[in-house]
Protein backbone atom coordinates (compact mmCIF):
# COMPACT_ATOMS: atom_id res chain seq x y z
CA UNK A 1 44.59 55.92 33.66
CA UNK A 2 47.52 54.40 35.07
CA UNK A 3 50.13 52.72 33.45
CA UNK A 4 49.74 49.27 35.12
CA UNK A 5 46.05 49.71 34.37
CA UNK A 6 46.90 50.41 30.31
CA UNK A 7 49.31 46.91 31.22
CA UNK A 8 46.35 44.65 32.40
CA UNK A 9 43.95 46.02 30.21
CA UNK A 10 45.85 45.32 27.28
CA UNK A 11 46.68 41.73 28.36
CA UNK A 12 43.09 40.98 28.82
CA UNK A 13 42.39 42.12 25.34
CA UNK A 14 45.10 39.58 24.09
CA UNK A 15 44.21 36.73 25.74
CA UNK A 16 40.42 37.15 25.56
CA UNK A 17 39.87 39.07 22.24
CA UNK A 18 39.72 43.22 22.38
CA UNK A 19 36.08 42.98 21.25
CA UNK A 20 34.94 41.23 24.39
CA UNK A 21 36.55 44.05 26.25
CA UNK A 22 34.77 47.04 26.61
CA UNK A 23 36.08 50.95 28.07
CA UNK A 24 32.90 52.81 27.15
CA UNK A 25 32.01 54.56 29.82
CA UNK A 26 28.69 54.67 28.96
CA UNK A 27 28.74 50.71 28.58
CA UNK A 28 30.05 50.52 32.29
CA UNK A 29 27.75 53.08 33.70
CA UNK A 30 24.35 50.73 32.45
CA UNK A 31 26.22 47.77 34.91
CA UNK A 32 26.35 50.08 38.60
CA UNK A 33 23.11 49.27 39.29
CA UNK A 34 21.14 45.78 39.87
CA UNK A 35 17.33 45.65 41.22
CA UNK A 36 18.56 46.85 44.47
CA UNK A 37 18.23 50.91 45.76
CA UNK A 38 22.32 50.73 45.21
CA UNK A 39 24.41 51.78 42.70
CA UNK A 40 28.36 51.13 42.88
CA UNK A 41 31.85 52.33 41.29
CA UNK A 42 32.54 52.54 37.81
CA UNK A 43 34.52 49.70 36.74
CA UNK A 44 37.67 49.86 34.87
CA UNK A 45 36.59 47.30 31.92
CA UNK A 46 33.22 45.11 31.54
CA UNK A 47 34.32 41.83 30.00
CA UNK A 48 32.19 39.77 28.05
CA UNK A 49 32.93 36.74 28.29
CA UNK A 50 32.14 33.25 26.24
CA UNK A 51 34.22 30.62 26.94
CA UNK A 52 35.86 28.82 30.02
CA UNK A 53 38.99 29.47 28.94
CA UNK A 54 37.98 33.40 28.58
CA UNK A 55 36.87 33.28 32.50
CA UNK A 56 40.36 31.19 33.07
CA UNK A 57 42.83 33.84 31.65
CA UNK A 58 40.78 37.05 33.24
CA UNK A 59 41.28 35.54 36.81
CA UNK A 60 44.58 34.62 36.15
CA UNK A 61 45.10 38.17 34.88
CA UNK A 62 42.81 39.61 37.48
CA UNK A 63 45.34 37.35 40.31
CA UNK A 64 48.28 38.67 38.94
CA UNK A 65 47.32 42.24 39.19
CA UNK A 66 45.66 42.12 42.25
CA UNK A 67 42.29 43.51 40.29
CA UNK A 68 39.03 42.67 41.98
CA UNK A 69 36.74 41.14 39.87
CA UNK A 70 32.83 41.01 40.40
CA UNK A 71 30.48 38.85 38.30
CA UNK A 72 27.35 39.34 36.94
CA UNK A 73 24.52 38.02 34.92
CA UNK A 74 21.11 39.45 34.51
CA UNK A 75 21.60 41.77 37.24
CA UNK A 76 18.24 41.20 39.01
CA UNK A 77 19.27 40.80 42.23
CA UNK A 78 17.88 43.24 45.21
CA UNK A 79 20.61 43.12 47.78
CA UNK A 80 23.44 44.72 45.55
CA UNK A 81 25.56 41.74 44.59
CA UNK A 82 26.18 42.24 41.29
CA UNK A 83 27.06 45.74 42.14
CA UNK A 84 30.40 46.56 40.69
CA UNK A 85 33.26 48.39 42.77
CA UNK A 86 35.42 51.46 41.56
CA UNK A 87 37.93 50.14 39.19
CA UNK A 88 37.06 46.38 39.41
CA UNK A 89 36.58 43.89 36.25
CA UNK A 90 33.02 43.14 35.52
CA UNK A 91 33.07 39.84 34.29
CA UNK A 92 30.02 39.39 32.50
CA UNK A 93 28.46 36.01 32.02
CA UNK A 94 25.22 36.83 30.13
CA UNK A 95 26.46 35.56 26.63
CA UNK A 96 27.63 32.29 28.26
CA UNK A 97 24.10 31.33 28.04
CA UNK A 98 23.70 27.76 26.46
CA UNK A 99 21.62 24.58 27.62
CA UNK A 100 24.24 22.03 27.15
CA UNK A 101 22.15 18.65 27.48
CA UNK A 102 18.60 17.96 28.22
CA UNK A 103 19.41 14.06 29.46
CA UNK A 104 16.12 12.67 29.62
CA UNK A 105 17.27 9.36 30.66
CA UNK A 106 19.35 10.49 33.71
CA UNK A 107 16.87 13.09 34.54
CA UNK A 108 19.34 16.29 34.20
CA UNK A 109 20.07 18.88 32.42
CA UNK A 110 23.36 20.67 31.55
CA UNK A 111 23.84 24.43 31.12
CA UNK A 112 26.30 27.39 31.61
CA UNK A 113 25.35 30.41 34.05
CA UNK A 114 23.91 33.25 31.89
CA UNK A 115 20.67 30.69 30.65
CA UNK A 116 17.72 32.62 31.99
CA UNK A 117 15.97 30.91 33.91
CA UNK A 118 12.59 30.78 32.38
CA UNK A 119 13.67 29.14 29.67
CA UNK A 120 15.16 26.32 31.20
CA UNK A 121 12.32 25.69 32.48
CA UNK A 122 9.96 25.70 29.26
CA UNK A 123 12.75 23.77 27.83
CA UNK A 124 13.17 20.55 29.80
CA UNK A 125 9.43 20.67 30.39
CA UNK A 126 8.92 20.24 26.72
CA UNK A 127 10.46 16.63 26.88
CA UNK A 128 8.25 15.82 29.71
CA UNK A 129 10.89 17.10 32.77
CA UNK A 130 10.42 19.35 35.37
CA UNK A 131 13.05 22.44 37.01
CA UNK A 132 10.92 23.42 40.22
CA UNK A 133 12.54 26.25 41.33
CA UNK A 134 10.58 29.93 40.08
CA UNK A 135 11.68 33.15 41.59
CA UNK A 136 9.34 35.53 40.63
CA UNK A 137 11.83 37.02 37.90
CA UNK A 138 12.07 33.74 36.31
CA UNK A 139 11.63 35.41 33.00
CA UNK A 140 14.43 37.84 33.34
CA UNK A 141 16.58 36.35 35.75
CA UNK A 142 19.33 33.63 34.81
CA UNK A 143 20.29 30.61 36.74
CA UNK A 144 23.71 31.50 37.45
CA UNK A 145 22.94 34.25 39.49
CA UNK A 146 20.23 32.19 41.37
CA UNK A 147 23.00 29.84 42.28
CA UNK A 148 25.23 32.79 43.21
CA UNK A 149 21.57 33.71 45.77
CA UNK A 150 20.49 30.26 46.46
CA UNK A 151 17.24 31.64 45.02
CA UNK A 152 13.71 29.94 45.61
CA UNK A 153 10.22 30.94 45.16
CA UNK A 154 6.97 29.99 45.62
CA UNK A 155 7.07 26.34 44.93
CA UNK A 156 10.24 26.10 47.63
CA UNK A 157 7.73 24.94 49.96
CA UNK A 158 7.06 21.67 48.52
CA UNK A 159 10.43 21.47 45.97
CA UNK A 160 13.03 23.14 47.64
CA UNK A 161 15.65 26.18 46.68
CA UNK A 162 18.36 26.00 43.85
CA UNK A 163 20.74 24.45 46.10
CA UNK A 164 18.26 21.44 46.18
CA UNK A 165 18.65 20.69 42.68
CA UNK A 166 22.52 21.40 41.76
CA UNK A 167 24.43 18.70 41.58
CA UNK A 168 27.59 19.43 39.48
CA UNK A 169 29.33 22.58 39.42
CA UNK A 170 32.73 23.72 37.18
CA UNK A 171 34.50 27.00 37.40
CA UNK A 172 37.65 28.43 38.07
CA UNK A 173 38.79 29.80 41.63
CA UNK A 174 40.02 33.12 42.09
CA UNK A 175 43.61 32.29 40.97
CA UNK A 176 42.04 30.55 37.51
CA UNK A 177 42.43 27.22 39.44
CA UNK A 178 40.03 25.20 38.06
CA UNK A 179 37.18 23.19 40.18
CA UNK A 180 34.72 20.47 39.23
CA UNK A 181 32.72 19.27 42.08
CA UNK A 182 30.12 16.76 41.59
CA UNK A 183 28.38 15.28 38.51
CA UNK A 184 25.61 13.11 37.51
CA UNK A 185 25.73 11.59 40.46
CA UNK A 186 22.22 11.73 41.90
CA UNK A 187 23.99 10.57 45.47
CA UNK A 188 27.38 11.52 46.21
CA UNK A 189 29.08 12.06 50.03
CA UNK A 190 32.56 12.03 48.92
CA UNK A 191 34.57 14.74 50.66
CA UNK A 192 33.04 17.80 51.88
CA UNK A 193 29.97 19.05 50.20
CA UNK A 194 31.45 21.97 48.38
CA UNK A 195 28.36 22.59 46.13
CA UNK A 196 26.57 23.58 49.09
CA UNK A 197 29.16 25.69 49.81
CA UNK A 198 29.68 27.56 46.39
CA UNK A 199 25.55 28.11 45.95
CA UNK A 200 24.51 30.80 47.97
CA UNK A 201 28.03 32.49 48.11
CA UNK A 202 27.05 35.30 45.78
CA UNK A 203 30.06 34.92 43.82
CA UNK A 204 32.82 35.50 46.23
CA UNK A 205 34.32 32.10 46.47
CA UNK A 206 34.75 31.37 42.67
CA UNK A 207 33.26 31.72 39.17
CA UNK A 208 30.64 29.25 37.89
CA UNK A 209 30.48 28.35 34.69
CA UNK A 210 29.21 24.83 33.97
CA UNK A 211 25.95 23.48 35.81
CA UNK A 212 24.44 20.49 36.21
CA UNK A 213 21.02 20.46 37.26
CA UNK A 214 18.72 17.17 38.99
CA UNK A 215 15.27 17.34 37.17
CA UNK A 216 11.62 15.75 38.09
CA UNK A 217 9.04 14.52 35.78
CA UNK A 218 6.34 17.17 35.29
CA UNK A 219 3.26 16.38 36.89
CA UNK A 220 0.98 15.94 34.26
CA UNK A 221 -2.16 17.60 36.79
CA UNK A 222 -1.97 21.16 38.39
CA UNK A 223 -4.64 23.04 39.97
CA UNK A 224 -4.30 26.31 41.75
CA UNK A 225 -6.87 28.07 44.06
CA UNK A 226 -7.79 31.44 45.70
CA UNK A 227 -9.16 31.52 48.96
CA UNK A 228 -10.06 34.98 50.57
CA UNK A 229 -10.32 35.99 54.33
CA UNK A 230 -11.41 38.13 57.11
CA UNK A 231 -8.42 38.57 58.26
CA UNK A 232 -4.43 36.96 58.20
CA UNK A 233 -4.85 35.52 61.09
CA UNK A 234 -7.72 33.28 60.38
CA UNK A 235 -5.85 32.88 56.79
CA UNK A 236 -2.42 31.54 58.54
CA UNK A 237 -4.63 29.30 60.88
CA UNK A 238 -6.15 27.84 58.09
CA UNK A 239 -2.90 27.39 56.41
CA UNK A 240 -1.14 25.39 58.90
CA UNK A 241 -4.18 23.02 59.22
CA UNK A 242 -3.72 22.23 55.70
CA UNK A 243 -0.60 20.16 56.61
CA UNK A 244 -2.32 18.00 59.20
CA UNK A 245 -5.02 17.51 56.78
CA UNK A 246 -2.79 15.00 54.81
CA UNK A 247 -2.08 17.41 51.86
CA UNK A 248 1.09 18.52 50.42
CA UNK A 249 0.61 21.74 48.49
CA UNK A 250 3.13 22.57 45.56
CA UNK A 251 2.48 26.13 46.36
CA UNK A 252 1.13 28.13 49.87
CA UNK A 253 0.63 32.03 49.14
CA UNK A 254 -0.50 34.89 51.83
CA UNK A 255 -1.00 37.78 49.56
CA UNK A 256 -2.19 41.23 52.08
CA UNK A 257 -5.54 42.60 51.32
CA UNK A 258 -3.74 45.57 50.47
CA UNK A 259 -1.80 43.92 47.68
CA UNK A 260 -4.40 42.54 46.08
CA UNK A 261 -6.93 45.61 45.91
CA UNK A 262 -3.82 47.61 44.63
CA UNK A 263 -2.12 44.88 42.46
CA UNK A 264 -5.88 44.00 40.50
CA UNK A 265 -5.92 48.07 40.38
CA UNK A 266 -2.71 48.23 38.36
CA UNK A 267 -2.94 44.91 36.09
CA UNK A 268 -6.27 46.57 35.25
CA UNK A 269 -6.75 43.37 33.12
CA UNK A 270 -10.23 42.76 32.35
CA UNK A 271 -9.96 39.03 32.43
CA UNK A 272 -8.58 38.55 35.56
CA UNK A 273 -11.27 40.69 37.22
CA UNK A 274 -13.86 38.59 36.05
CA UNK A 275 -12.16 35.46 37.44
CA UNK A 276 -11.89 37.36 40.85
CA UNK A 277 -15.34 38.69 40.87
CA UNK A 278 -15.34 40.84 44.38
CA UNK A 279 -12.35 38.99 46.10
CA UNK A 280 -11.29 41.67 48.84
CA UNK A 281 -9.27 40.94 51.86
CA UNK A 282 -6.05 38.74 52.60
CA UNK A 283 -6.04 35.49 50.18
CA UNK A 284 -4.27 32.37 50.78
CA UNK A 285 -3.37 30.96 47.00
CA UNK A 286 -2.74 27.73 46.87
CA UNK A 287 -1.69 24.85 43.98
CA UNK A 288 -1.69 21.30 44.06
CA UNK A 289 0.43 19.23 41.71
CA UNK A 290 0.35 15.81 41.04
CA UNK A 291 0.60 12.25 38.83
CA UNK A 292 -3.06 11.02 39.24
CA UNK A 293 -6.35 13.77 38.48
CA UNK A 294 -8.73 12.43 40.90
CA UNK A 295 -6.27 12.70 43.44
CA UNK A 296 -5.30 16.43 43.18
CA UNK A 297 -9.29 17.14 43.12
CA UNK A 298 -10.05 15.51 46.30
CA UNK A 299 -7.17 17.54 47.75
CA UNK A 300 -8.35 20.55 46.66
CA UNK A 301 -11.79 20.14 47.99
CA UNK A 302 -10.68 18.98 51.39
CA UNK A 303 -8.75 22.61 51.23
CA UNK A 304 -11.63 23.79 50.08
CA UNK A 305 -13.83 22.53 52.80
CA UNK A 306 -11.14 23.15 55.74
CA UNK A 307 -11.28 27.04 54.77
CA UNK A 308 -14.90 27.35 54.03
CA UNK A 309 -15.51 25.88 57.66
CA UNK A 310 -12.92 28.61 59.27
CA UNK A 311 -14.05 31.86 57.92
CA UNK A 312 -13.49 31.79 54.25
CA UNK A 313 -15.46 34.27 52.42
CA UNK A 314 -14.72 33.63 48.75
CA UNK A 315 -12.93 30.69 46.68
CA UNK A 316 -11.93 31.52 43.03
CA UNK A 317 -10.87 28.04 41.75
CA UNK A 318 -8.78 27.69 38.49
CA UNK A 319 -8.74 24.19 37.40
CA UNK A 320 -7.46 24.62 33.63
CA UNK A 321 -4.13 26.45 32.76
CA UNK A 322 -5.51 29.89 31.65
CA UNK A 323 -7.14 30.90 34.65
CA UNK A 324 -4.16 29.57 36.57
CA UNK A 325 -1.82 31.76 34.77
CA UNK A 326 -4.17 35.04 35.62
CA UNK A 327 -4.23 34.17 39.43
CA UNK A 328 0.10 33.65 38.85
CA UNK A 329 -0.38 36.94 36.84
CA UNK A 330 -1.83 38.54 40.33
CA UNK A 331 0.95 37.13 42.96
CA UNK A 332 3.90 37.92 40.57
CA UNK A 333 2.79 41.17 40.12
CA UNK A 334 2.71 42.19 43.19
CA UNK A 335 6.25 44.13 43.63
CA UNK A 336 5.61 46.31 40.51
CA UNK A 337 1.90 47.17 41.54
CA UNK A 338 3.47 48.66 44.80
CA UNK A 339 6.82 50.12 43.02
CA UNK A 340 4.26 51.69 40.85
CA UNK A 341 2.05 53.06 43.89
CA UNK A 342 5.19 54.01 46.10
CA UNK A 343 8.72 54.57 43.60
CA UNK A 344 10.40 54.87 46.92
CA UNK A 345 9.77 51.46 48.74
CA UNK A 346 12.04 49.36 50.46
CA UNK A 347 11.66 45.57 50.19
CA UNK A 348 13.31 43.20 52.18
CA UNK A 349 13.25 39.26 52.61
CA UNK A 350 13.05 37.73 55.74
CA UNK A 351 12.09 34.28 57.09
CA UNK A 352 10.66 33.47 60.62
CA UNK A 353 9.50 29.89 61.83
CA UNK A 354 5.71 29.03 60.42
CA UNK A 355 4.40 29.12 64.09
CA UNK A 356 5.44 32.57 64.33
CA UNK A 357 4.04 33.86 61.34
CA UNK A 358 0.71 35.33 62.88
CA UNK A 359 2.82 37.31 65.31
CA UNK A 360 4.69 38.62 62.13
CA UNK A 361 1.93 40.22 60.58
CA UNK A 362 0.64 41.54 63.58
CA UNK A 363 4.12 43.70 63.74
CA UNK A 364 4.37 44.57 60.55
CA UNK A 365 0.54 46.10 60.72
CA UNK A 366 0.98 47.34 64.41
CA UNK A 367 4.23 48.02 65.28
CA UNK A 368 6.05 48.96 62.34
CA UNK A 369 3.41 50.86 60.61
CA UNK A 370 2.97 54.67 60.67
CA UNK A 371 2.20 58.12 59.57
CA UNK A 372 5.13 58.28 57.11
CA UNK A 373 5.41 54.63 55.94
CA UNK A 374 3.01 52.02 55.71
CA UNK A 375 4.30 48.25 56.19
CA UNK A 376 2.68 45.06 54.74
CA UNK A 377 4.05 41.99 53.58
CA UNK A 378 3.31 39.19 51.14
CA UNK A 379 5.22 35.74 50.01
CA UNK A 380 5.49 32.18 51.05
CA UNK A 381 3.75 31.22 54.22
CA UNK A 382 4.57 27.59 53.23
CA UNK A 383 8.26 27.88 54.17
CA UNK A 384 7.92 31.28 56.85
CA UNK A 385 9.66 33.19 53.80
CA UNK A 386 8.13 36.76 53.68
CA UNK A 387 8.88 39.62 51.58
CA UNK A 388 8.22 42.77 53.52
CA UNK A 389 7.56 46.13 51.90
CA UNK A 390 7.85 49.86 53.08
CA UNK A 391 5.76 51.94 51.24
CA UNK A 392 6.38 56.00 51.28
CA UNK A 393 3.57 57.83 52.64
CA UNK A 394 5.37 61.09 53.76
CA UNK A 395 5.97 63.67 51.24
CA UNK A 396 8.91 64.99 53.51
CA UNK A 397 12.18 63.44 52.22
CA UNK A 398 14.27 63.61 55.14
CA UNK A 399 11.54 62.21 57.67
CA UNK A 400 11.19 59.34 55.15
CA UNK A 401 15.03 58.83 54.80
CA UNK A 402 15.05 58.56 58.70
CA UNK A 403 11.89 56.42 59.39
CA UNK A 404 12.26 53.84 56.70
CA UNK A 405 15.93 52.88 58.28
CA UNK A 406 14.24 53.21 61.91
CA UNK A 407 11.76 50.79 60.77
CA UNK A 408 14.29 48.55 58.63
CA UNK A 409 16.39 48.30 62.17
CA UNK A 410 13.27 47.31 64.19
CA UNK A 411 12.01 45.08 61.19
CA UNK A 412 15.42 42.65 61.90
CA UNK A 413 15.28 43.19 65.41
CA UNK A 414 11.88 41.75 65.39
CA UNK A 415 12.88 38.72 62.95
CA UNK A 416 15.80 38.25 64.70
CA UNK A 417 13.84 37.43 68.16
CA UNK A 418 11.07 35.68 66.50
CA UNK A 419 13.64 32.91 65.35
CA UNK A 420 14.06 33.89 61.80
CA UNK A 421 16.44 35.03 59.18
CA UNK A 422 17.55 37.85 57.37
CA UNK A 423 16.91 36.61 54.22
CA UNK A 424 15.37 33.17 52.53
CA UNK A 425 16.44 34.08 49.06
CA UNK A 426 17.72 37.03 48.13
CA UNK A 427 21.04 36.81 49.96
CA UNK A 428 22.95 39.30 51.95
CA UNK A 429 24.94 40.95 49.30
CA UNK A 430 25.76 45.02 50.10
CA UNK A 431 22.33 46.32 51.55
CA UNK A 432 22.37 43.93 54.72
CA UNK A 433 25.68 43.11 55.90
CA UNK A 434 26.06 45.24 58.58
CA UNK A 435 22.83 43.16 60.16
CA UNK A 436 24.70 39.89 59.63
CA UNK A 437 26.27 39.48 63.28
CA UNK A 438 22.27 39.75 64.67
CA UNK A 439 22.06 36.30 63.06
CA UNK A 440 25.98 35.17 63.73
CA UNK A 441 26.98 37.15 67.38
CA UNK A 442 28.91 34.10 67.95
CA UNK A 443 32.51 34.20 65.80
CA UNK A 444 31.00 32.34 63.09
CA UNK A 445 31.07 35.00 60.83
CA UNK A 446 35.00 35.54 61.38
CA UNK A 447 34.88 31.42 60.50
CA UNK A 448 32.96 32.36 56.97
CA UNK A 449 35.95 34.81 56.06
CA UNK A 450 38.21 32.09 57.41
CA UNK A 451 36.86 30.00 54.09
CA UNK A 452 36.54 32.95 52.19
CA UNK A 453 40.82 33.95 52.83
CA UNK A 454 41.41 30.03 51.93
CA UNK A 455 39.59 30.12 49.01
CA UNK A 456 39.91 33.86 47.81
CA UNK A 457 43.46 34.83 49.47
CA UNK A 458 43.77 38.14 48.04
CA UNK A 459 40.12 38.76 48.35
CA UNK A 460 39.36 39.81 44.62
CA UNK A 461 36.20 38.23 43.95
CA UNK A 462 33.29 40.46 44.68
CA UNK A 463 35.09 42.28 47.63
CA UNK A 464 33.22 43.96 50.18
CA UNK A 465 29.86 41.71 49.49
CA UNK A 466 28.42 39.86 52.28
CA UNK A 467 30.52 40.63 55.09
């Protein structure tokens, strides 16, 4: 170790407390790896930190030695941002993990970045309030790092993203320059809209570490539905005539044949069979929420009736919350059901317009497909968000290692002229910034790191993310 390194490291045990700082290499070899196929550098230090004033003095530490710093929380991200670079600080924000306020009266609630997200939600909804956002790793995941993705989920559609629902942000900038943008303000267009800036950055422009959240009331009536198909195409068709039917689904599902045979296969849970009976084929799952019962059941069997008349050929409804939480069991299950049937798959996040989401499926099952790697996808058809999967099917390593980029390249390509995005929630992070000029060929990404040098000047916050 170097001698300025011994300096730094020494400082940051003084002004943050030596226990919070940890050497172990062991320790710092756990934190190289998030959800993503990636694994980074070893970092020089992981510091735990608890307080604002903790984040404060290890930027201001980090500044002064010119130390790049790179933040993490739970670590569940699947595009490598929380992925630590050789030598860096790992500023750790999983113990700063406290729900503030619950104010019922403004409708908010106040929290710092390593609260997981799961139980956020359980806890405003237990004073009658509602946190719509639910990536599928709700129950591992923590809200800072879904404000460092934007993150969404299935009830996006009808609810929006994170970025929908933050309305106060305080941190520190890369310097330990403090920021506090926004409040309790439900409507505030005062200056530029820096919150919408700062979510979905993936912790390059600055460290969060005090959120404040909008809230709904929680719809006191929720009923979810499975509806099984021929084929996606007839499922999409019916999908989009849902909207032009008058009804607002909380929720709109496309789950692959394929993934359901194969994610029922490895739940292997006796009770959800029985609710699904013989269900085979591509399935459309659907949930309506609302303030008024007989409402929400008149939607749901004018869904019921629009698919039934267009080729439906099975509807598992679940009215009460039990068999609503074994068809959720099925959709968030998905990813580990094909993890566990390929180790080896890629997933990737991609979004095209609705219209084109027929067209979609019909590359990913004819074009993209083949002997060594099977493609499928699944997600949320309400919003065009789809999470795309490349499943191994070659035994041969270096074939596999070749077509599963081939197809990756073809995959964006494809997106890319249907309209679409690289990602809808997962963010950009390490594993697909060299794509990010398909979406930007036109200087706007050199106007990103234009913000970025402002705000970031020696570039020590999660260097080498993004761009």
């Amino acid at each position: 170790m170097l001698d300025i390194d011994i300096q730094w490291i020494a400082e940051l045990k003084i002004k943050i407390g030596a226990p919070k700082v940890q050497e172990s290499t062991e320790a710092l070899a756990a934190m190289q790896k998030d959800k993503s196929p990636l694994a980074g550098g070893l970092p020089s230090v992981r510091v735990n930190v608890e307080t604002d004033t903790d984040v404060k003095n290890l930027l201001q530490i980090a500044s002064q030695y010119k130390i790049p710093v790179v933040a993490r929380g739970a670590g569940t991200g699947t595009t490598g941002g929380a992925i630590p670079i050789k030598g860096c600080i790992l500023l750790s924000l999983e113990k700063m993990n406290r729900i503030l306020e619950i104010d019922t009266e403004n409708r908010m609630v106040v929290c710092e970045p390593g609260v997981i997200t799961g139980n956020l939600s359980k806890a405003v909804e237990e004073k009658g309030l509602f946190y719509p956002p639910d990536p599928a790793s709700l129950e591992i995941c923590s809200i800072g790092g879904n404000i460092a993705e934007n993150a969404g989920g299935p009830r996006a559609f009808k609810y929006g993203v994170t970025r929908d629902y933050v309305i106060g942000l305080e941190g520190y900038f890369a310097n330990g320059e403090p920021f506090k943008f926004g409040g309790k303000q439900l409507k505030n267009v005062a200056g530029y809209d820096m919150i919408a800036l700062l979510v979905g950055s993936e912790g390059t422009l600055g460290i969060v570490t005090k959120i404040t959240l909008k809230l709904r009331v929680l719809p006191p009536y929720r009923q979810s539905m499975l509806l099984v198909f021929p084929s996606v195409p007839e499922l999409i068709s019916v999908a989009n005539q849902v909207f032009f039917a008058g009804i607002e689904p909380a929720c709109m599902e496309l789950i692959d044949g394929f993934c359901l045979s194969e994610t029922r296969r490895f739940l292997h849970d006796p009770s959800l069979e029985k609710s699904l009976g013989s269900a085979t084929g591509p399935a459309l799952l659907i949930e309506c929420d609302g303030n008024f019962e007989e409402g929400l059941h008149q939607g749901i069997t004018k869904i019921a009736r629009l698919a039934e008349k267009h080729g439906c050929v099975e509807k598992i409804e679940a009215a009460d919350r039990e068999s609503q939480a074994l068809i959720w069991k099925l959709r968030r299950n998905i990813s580990h059901a094909l993890r566990a049937l390929s180790p080896d798959k890629m997933s990737e996040d991609i979004v095209v317009p609705p219209a084109k989401l027929a067209r979609l499926f019909s590359i990913l099952h004819d074009d993209l497909s083949r002997d060594a790697a099977q493609v499928l996808g699944f997600g949320h058809i309400g919003d065009g968000n789809v999470h795309v999967n490349i499943l191994r099917k070659t035994s041969d390593n270096k074939i596999w290692q070749v077509e599963k980029e081939k197809i990756r390249n073809q995959l964006f390509d494809e997106v890319m002229g249907l309209g679409g995005s690289l990602s809808g929630e997962h963010g950009i992070g390490l594993t697909k910034k060299a794509f990010l000029s398909q979406q930007y060929p036109y200087g706007e990404i050199n106007k990103m790191k234009q913000i970025k040098a402002v705000l970031d000047p020696q570039n020590i916050l999660n260097p080498t993310k993004i761009f």
